[in-house]
C-alpha atoms as a PDB file:
ATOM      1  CA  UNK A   1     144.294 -84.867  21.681  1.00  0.00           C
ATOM      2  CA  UNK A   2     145.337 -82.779  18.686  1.00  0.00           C
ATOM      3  CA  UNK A   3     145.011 -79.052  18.890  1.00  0.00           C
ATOM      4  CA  UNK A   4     142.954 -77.845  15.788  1.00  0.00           C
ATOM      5  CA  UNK A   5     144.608 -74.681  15.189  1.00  0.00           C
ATOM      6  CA  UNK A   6     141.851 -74.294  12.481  1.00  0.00           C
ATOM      7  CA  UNK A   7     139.501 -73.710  14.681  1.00  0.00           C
ATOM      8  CA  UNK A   8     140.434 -70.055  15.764  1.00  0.00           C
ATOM      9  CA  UNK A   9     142.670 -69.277  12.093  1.00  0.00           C
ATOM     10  CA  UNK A  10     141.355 -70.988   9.043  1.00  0.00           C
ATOM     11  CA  UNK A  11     143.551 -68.576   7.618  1.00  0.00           C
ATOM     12  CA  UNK A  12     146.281 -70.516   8.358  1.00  0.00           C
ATOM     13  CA  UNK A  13     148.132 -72.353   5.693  1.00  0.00           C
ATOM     14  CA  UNK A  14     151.465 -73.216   7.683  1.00  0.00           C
ATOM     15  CA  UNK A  15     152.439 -74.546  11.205  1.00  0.00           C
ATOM     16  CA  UNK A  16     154.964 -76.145  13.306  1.00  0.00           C
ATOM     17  CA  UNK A  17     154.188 -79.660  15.050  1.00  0.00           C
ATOM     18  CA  UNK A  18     155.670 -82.612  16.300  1.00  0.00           C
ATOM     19  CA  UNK A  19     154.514 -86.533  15.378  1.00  0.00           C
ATOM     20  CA  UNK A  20     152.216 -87.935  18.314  1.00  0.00           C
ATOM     21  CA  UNK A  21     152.663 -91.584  17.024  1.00  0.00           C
ATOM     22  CA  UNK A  22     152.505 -93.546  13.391  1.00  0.00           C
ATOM     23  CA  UNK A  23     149.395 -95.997  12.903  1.00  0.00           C
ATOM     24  CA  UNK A  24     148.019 -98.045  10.478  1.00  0.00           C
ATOM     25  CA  UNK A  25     144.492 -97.427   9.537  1.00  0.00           C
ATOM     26  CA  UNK A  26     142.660 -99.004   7.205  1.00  0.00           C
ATOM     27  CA  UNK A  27     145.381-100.726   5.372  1.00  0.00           C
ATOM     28  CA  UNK A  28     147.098 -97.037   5.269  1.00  0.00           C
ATOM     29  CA  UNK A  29     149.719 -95.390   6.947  1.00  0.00           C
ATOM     30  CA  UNK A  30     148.233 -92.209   8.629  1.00  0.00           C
ATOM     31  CA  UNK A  31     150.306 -90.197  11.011  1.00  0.00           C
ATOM     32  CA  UNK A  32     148.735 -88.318  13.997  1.00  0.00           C
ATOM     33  CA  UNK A  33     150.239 -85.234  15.347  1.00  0.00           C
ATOM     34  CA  UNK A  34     150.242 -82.498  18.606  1.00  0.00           C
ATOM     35  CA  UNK A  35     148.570 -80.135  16.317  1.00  0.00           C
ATOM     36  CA  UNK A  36     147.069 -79.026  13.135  1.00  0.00           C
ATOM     37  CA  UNK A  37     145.486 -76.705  10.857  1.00  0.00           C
ATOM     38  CA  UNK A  38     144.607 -79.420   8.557  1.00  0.00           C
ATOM     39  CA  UNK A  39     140.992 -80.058   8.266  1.00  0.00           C
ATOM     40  CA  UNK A  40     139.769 -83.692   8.547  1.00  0.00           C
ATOM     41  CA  UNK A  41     136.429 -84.944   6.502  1.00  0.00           C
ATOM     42  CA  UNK A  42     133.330 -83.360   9.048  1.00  0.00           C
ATOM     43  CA  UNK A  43     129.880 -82.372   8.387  1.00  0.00           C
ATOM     44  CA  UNK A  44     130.027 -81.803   4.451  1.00  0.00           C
ATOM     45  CA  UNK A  45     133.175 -80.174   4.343  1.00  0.00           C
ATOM     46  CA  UNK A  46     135.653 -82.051   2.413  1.00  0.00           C
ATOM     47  CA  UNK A  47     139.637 -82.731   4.021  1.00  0.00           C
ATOM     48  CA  UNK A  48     142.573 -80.727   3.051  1.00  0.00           C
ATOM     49  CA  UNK A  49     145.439 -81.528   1.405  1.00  0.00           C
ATOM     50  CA  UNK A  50     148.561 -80.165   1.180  1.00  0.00           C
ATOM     51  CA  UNK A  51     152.389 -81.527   2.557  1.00  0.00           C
ATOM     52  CA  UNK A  52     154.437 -82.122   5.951  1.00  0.00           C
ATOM     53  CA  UNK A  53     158.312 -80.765   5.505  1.00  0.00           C
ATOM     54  CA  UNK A  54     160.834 -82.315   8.004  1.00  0.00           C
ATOM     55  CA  UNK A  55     163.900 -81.185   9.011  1.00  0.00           C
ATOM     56  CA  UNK A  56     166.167 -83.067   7.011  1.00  0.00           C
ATOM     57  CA  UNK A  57     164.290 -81.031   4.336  1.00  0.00           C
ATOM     58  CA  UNK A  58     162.022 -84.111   2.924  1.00  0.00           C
ATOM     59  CA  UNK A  59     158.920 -83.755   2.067  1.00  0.00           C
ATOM     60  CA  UNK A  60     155.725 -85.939   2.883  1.00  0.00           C
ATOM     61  CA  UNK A  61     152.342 -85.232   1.009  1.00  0.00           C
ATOM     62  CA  UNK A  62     149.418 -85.942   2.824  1.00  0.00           C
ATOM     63  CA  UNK A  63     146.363 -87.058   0.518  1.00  0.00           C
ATOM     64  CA  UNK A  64     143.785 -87.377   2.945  1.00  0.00           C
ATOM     65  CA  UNK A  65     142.873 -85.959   6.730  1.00  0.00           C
ATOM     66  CA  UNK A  66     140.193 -88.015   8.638  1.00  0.00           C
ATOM     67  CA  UNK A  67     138.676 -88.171  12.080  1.00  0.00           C
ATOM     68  CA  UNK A  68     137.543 -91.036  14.081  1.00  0.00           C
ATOM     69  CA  UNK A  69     135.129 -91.089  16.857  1.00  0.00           C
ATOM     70  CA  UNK A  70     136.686 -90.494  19.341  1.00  0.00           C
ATOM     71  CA  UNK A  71     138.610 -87.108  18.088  1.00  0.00           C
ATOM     72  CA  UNK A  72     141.881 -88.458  16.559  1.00  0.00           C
ATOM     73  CA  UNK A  73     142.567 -86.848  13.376  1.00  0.00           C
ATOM     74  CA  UNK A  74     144.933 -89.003  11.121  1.00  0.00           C
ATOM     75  CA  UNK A  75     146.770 -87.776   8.353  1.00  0.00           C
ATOM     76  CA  UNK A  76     147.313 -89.891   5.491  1.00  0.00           C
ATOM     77  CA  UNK A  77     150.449 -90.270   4.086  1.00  0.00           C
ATOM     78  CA  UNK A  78     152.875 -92.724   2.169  1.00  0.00           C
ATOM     79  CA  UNK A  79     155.190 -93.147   5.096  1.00  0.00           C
ATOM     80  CA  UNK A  80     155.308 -93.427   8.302  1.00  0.00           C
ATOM     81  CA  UNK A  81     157.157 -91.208  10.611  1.00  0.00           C
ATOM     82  CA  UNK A  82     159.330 -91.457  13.772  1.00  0.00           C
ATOM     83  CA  UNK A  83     157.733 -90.248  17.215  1.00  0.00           C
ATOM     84  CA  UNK A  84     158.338 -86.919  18.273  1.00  0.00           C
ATOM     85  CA  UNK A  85     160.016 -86.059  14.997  1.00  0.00           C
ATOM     86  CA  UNK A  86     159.447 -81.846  14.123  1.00  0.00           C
ATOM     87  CA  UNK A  87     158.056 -81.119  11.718  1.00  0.00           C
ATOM     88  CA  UNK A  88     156.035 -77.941   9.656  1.00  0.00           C
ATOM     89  CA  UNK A  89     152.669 -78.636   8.184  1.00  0.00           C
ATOM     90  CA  UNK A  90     151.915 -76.868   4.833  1.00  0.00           C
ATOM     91  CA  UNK A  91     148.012 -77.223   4.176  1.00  0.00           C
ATOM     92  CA  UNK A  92     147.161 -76.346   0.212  1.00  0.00           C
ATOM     93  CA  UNK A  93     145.720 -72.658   0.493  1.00  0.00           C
ATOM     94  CA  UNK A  94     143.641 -72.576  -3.228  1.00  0.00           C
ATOM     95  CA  UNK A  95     141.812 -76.100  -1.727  1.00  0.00           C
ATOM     96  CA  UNK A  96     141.291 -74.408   1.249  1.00  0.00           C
ATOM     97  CA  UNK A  97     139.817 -70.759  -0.017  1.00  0.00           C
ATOM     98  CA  UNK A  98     137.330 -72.940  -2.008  1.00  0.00           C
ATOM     99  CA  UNK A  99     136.105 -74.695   0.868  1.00  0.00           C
ATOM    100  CA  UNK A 100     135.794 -71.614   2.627  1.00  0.00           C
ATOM    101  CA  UNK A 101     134.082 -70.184   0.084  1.00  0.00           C
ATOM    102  CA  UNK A 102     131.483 -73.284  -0.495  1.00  0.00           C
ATOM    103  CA  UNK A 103     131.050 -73.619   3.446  1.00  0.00           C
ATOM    104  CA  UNK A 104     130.492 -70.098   4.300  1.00  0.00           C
ATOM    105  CA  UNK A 105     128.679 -69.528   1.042  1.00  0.00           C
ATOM    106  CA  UNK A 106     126.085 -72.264   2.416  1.00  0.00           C
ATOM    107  CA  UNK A 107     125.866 -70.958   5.569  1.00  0.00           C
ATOM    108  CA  UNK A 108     124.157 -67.379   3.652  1.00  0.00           C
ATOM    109  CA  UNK A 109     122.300 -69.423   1.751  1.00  0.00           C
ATOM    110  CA  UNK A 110     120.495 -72.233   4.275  1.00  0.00           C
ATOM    111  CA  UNK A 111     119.543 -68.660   6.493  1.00  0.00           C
ATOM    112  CA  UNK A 112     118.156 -67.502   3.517  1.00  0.00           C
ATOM    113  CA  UNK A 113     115.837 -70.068   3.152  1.00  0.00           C
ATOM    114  CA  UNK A 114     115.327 -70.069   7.071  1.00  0.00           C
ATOM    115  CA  UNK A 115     114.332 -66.316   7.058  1.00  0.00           C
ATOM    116  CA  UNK A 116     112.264 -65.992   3.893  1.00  0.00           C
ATOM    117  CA  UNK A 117     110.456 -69.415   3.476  1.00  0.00           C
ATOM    118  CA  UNK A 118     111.228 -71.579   7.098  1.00  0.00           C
ATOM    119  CA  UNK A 119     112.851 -73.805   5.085  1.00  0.00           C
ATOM    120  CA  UNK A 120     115.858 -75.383   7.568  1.00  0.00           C
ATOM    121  CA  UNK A 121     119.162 -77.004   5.896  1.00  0.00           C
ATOM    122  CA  UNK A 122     119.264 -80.802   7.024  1.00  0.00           C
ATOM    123  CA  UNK A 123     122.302 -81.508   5.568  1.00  0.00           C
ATOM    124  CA  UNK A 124     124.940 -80.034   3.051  1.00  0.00           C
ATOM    125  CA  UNK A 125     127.530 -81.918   0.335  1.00  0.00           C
ATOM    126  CA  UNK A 126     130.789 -80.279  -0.865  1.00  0.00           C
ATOM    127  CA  UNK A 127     131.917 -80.856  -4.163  1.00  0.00           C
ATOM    128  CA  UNK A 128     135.291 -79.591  -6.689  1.00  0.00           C
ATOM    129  CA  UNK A 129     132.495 -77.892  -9.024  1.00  0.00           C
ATOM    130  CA  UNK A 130     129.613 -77.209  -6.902  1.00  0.00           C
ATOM    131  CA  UNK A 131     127.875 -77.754  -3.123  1.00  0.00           C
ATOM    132  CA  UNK A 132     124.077 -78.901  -2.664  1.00  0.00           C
ATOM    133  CA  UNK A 133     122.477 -78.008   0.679  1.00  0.00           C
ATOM    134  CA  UNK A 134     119.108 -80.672   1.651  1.00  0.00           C
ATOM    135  CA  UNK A 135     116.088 -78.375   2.561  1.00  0.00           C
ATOM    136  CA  UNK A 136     113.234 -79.683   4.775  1.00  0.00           C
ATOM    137  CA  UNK A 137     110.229 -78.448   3.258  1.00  0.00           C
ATOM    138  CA  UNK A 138     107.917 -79.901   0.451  1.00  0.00           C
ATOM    139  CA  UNK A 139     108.280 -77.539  -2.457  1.00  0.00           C
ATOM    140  CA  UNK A 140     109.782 -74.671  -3.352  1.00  0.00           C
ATOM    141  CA  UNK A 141     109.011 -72.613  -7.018  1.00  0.00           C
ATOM    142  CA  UNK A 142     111.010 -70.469  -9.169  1.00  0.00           C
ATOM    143  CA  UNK A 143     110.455 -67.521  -7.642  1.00  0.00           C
ATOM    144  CA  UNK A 144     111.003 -68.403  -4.142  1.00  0.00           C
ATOM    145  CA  UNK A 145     114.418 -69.545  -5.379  1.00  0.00           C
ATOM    146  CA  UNK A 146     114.842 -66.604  -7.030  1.00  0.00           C
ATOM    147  CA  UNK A 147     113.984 -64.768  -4.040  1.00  0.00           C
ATOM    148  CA  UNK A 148     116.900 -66.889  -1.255  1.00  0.00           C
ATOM    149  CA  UNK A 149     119.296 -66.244  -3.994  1.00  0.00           C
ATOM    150  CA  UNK A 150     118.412 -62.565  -4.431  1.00  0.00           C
ATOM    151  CA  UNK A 151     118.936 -62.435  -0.321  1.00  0.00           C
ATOM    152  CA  UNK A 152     121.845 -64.520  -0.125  1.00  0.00           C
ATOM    153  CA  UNK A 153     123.989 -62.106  -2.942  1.00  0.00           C
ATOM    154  CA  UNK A 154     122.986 -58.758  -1.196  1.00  0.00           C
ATOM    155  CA  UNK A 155     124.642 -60.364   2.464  1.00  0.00           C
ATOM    156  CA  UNK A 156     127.387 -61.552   0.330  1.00  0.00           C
ATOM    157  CA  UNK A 157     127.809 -57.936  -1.678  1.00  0.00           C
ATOM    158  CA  UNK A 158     127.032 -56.223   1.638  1.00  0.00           C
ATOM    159  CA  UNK A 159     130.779 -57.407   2.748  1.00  0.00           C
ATOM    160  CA  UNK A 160     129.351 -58.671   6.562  1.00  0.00           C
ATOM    161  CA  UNK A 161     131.764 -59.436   9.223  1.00  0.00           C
ATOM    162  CA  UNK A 162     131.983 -63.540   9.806  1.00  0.00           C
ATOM    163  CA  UNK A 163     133.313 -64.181  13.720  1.00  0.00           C
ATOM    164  CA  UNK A 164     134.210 -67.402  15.664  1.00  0.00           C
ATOM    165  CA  UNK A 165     133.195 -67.436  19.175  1.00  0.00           C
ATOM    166  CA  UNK A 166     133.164 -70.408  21.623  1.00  0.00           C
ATOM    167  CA  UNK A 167     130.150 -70.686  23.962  1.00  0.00           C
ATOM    168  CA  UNK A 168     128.704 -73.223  26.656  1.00  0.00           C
ATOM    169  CA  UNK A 169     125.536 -75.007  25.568  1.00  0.00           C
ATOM    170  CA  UNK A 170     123.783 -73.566  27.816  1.00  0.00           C
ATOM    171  CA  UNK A 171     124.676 -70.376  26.666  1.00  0.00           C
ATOM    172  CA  UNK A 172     124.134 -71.872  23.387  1.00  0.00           C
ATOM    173  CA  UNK A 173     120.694 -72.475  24.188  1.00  0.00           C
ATOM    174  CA  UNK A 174     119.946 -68.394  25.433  1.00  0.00           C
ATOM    175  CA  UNK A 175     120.829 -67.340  21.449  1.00  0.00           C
ATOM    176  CA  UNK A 176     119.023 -67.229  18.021  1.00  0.00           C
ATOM    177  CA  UNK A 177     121.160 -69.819  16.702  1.00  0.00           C
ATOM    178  CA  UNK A 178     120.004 -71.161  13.106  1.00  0.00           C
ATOM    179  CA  UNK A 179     120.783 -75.322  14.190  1.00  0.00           C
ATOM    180  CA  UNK A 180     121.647 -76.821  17.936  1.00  0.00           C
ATOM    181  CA  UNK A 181     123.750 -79.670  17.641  1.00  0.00           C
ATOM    182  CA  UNK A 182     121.898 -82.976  18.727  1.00  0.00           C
ATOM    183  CA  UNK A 183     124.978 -84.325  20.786  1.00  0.00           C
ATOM    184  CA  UNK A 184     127.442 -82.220  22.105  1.00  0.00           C
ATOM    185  CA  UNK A 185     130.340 -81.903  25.267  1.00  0.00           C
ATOM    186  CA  UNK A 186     132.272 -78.753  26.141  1.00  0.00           C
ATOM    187  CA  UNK A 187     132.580 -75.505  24.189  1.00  0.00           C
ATOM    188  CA  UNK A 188     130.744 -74.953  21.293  1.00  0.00           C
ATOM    189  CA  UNK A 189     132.385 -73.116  18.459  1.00  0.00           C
ATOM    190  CA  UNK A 190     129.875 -70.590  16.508  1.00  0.00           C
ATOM    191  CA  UNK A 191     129.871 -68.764  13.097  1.00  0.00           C
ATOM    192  CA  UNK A 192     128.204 -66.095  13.331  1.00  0.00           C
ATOM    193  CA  UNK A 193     127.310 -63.202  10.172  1.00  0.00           C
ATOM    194  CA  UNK A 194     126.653 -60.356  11.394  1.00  0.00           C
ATOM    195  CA  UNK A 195     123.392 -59.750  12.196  1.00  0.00           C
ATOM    196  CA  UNK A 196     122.058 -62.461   9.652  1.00  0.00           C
ATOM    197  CA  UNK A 197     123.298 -66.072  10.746  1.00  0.00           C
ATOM    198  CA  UNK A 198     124.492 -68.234  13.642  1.00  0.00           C
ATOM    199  CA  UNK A 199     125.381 -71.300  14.110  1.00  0.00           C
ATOM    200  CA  UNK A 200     127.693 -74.430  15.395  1.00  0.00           C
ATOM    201  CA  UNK A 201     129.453 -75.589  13.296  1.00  0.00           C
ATOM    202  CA  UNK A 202     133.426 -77.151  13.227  1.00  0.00           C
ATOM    203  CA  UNK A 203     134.291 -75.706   9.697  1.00  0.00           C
ATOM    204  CA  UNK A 204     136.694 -73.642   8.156  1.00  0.00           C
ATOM    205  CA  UNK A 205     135.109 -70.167   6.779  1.00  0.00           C
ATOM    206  CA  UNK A 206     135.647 -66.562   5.155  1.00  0.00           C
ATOM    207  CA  UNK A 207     136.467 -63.472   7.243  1.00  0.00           C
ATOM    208  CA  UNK A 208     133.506 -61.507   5.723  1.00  0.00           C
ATOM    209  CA  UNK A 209     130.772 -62.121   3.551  1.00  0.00           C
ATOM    210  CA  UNK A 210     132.682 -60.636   0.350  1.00  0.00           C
ATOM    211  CA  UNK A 211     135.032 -63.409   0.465  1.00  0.00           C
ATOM    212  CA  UNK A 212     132.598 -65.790  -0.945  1.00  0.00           C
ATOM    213  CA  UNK A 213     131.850 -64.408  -4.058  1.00  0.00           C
ATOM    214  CA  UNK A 214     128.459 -64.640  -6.282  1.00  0.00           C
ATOM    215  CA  UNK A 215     126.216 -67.100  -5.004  1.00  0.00           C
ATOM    216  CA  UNK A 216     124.500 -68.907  -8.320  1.00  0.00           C
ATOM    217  CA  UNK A 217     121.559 -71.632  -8.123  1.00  0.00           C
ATOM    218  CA  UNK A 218     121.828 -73.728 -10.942  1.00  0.00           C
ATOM    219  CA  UNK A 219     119.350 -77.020 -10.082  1.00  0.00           C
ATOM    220  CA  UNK A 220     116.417 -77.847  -7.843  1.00  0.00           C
ATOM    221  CA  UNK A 221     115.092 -81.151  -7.530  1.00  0.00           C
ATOM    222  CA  UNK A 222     112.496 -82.784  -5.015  1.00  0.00           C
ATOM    223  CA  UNK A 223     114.031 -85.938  -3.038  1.00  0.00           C
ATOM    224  CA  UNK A 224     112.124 -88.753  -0.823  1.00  0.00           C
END
């Protein structure tokens, strides 16, 4: 199983590994390795991108990190690579800080919503220009908008601490937490905003709140 070294650092832009094994998968070449800090497609949050640098000082740019069901995160690449080969992983930082921004910057929003209107987030979509977040409640008007947006800016402005902590489910289950995974085995990893937010969640975020910068609603729309 790969260590996910983003899981305690998504800070962390370059690391050492060595190649587990070279597969095909779906017609591609994907590479699979001890550990990583790239982040594989996962619960709206888009992959990373960025390069693997062996030690003959060639270079190997990976264009796509997945994960299959069973854990295995596969790096795509255009060539496959010999077992056990060193290497260092260079994951593209800019990509990154945006999806930090966008992921964290949804978490202060879907609490908004949760605190002033009991309007939970059922699902949330990353994209290169903006994010949507799904809410589960029938209507919502301009001022009420207004109003999660208003709350979601002064957390961000307030510069709040955001901290990773790993908890049992049961222990899980004792907290406030905004969401409870439906399916879940061992540790559970948490984001939690001080004293406004948390929940479970697998993705890459800010340190504090100021990292995310202004929060801006642009469209609502009512679905199904």
């Amino acid at each position: 199983m790969t260590d996910r070294l983003y899981y305690h650092d998504s800070f962390l832009y370059e690391f050492d590994a060595r190649v587990l094994e070279s597969v095909e998968r779906q017609g591609r070449t994907a590479v699979v390795l001890d550990r990583t800090a790239f982040y594989p497609t996962s619960g709206g949050q888009v992959h990373d991108t960025g390069k693997l640098s062996l030690q003959n000082e060639r270079q190997v740019v990976v264009t796509e990190v997945a994960e299959d069901d069973e854990g295995r995160i596969y790096h795509f690449t255009s060539t496959t690579l010999d077992q056990g080969q060193s290497l260092r992983g260079h994951v593209d930082a800019a990509r990154r800080r945006d999806h930090m921004q966008q992921h964290s910057g949804q978490h202060v929003l879907s609490a908004a919503f949760v605190r002033l209107f009991d309007a939970p987030t059922v699902s949330f979509h990353m994209g290169v220009e903006s994010c949507t977040i799904d809410l589960s409640v029938k209507a919502l008007n301009i001022s009420q908008i207004e109003q999660a947006e208003k709350l979601a800016n002064e957390i961000v402005t307030e510069d709040r601490p955001v901290n990773i902590r790993f908890v049992s489910l049961d222990e899980a289950r004792q907290l406030d937490l905004r969401k409870l995974p439906p399916k879940q085995t061992g540790k559970l990893r948490l984001i939690d905003i001080a004293d406004f937010d948390l929940t479970a969640c697998g993705g890459t975020h800010v340190c504090s709140t100021g990292q995310i910068g202004a929060i801006l609603l642009r469209k609502v729309e009512n679905v199904k």
